[in-house]
Protein backbone atom coordinates (compact mmCIF):
# COMPACT_ATOMS: atom_id res chain seq x y z
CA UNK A 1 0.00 0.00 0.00
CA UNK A 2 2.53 2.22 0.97
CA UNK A 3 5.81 2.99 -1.81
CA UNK A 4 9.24 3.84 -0.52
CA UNK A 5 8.83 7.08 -2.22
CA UNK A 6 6.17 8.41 -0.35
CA UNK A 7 7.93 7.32 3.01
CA UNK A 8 10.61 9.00 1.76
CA UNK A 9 9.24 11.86 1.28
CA UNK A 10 7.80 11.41 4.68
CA UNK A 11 11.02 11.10 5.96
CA UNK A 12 12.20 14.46 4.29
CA UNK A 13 9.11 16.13 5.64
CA UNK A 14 10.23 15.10 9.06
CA UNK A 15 13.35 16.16 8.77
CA UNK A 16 13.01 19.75 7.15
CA UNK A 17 10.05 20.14 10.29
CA UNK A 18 12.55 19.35 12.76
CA UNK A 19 15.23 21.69 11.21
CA UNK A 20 13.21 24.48 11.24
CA UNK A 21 12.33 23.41 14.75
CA UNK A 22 15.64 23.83 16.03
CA UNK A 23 16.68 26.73 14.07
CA UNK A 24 13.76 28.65 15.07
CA UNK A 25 14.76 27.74 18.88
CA UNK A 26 18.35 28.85 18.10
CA UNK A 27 17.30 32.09 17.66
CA UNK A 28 15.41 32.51 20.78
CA UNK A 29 18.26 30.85 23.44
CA UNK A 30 20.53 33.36 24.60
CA UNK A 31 22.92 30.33 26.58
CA UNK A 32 25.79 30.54 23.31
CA UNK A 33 26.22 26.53 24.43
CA UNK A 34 22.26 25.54 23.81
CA UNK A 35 22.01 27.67 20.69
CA UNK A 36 25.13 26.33 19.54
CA UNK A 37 23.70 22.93 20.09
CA UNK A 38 20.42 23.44 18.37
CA UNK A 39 22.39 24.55 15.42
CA UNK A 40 24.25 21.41 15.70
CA UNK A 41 20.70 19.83 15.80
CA UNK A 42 19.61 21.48 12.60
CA UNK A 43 22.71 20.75 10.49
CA UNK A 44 22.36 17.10 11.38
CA UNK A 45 18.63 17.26 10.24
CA UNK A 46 19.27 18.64 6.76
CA UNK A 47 22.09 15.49 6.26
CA UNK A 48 19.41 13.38 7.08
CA UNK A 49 17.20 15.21 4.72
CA UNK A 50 19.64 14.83 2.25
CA UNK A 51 20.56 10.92 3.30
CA UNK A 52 17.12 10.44 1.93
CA UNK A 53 17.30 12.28 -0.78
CA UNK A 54 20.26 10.04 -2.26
CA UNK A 55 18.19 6.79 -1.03
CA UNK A 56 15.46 7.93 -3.15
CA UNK A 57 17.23 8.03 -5.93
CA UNK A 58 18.39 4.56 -4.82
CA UNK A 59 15.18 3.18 -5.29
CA UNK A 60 13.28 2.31 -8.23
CA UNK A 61 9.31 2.42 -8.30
CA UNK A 62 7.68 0.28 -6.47
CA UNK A 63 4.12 0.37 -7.71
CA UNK A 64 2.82 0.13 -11.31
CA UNK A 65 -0.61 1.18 -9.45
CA UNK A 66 -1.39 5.21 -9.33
CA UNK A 67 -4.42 5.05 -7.54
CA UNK A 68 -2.84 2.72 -4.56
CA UNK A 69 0.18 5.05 -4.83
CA UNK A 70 -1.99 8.60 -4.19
CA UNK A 71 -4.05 6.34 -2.01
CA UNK A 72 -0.88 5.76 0.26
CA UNK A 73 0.28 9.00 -0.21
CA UNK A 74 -2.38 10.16 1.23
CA UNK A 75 -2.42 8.13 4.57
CA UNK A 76 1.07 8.86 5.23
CA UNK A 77 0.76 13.15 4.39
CA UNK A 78 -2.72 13.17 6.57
CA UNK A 79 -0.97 10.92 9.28
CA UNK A 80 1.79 13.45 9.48
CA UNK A 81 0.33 16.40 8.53
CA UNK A 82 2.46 19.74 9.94
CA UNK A 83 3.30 17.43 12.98
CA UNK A 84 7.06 17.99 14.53
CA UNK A 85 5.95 15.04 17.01
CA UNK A 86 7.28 16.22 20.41
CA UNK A 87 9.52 18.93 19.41
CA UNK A 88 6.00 21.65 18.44
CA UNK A 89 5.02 22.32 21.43
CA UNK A 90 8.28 21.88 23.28
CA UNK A 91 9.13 25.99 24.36
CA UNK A 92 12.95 25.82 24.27
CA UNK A 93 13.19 29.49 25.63
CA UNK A 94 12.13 27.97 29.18
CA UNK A 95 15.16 25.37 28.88
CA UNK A 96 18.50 26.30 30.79
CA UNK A 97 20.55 22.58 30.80
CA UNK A 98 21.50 21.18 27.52
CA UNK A 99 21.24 17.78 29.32
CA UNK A 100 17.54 18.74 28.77
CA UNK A 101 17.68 19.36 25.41
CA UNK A 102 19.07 16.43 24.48
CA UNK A 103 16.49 14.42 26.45
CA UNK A 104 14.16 16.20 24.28
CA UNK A 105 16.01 16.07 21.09
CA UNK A 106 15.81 12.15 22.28
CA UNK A 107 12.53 12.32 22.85
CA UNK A 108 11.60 13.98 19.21
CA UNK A 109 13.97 10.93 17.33
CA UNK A 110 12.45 8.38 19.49
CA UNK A 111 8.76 9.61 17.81
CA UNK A 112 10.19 9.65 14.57
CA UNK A 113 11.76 6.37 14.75
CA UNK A 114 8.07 4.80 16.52
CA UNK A 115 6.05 6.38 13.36
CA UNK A 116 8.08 4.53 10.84
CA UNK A 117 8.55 1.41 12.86
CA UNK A 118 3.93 1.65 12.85
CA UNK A 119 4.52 1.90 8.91
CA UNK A 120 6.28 -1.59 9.16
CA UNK A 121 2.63 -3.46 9.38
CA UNK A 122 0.99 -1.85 6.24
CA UNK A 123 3.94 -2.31 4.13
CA UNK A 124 4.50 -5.74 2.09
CA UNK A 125 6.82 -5.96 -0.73
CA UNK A 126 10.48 -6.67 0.96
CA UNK A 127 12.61 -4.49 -0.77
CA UNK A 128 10.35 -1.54 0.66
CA UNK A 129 10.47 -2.68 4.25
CA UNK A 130 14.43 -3.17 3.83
CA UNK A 131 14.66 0.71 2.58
CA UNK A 132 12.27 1.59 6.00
CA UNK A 133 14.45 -0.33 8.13
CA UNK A 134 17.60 1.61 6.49
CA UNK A 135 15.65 4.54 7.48
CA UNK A 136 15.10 3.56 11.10
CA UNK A 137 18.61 2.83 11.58
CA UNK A 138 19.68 5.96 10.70
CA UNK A 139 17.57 7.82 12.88
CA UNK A 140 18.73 5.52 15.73
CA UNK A 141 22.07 6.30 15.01
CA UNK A 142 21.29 9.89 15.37
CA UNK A 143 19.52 8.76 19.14
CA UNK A 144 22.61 7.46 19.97
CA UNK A 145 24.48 9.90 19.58
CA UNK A 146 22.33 12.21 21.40
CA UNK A 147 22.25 9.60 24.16
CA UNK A 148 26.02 9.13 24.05
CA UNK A 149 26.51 13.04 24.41
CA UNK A 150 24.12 13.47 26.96
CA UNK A 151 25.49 10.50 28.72
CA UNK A 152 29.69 11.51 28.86
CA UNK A 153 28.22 14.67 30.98
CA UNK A 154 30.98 17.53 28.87
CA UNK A 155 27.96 18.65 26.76
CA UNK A 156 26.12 19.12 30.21
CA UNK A 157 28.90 21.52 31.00
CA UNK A 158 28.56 23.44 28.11
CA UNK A 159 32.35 22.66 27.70
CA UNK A 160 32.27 21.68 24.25
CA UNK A 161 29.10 20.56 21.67
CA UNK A 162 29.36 17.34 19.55
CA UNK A 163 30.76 17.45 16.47
């Protein structure tokens, strides 16, 4: 039901959302540490973005079917709609430790990862579900390295960001 492309494209959405997300909250922190860490946040989101730009140009099309494709590309754009998951209504001027940013950051990949890995059930041709599950990975590689950042306790002194 669902073609690679449209997650994709999902994927992209998400990405470009939570960009913005952090940008916008970049501008509003006056801690040089936390905005310098949101920008860190951002610039990882757009190579993601464009991680799954080159996969979709990986992939070939997966349905010969227009209807089931707009069909599925509807479910996944009205699933998502202008969501950011955790991160819109998340008020980073009110946030003072970067330990808690990156427990939100966290939070916001976690979501991201849980919507694709709901996808997983509605999705039935192998090579598509292979793509999702390269998709997945990458976002939990970007959860642990949040987690691994928040856990060595520097970023928490605003010593240095991650790089």
């Amino acid at each position: 039901m669902f073609a690679i492309q449209e997650i994709i494209d999902l994927a992209i959405q998400i990405e470009e959302s939570g960009e913005k997300v952090y940008r916008n909250a970049a501008e509003k922190i006056s801690n040089p540490s936390l905005a310098s860490l949101l920008q860190w946040l951002a610039d990882d989101e757009v190579k993601h973005a464009k991680w799954f730009s080159e996969l979709k140009q990986k992939v070939g099309k997966t349905t010969d079917d227009p209807r089931l494709a707009e069909i599925g590309k509807r479910i996944l754009l009205g699933a998502l709609g202008n969501e950011t998951f955790s991160l819109k209504d998340a008020d980073f001027s009110k946030i003072e430790q970067i330990k808690d940013l990156l427990t939100l950051s966290i939070e916001f990949e976690r979501d991201t990862v849980l919507f694709y890995e709901m996808m997983r059930p509605f999705i039935e041709e192998k090579e598509t579900l292979d793509h999702l599950d390269a998709i997945i990975e990458e976002e939990n590689s970007h959860i642990r390295l949040l987690q691994e950042s928040l856990d060595s306790g520097i970023v928490e002194t605003g010593e240095r960001t991650p790089q």
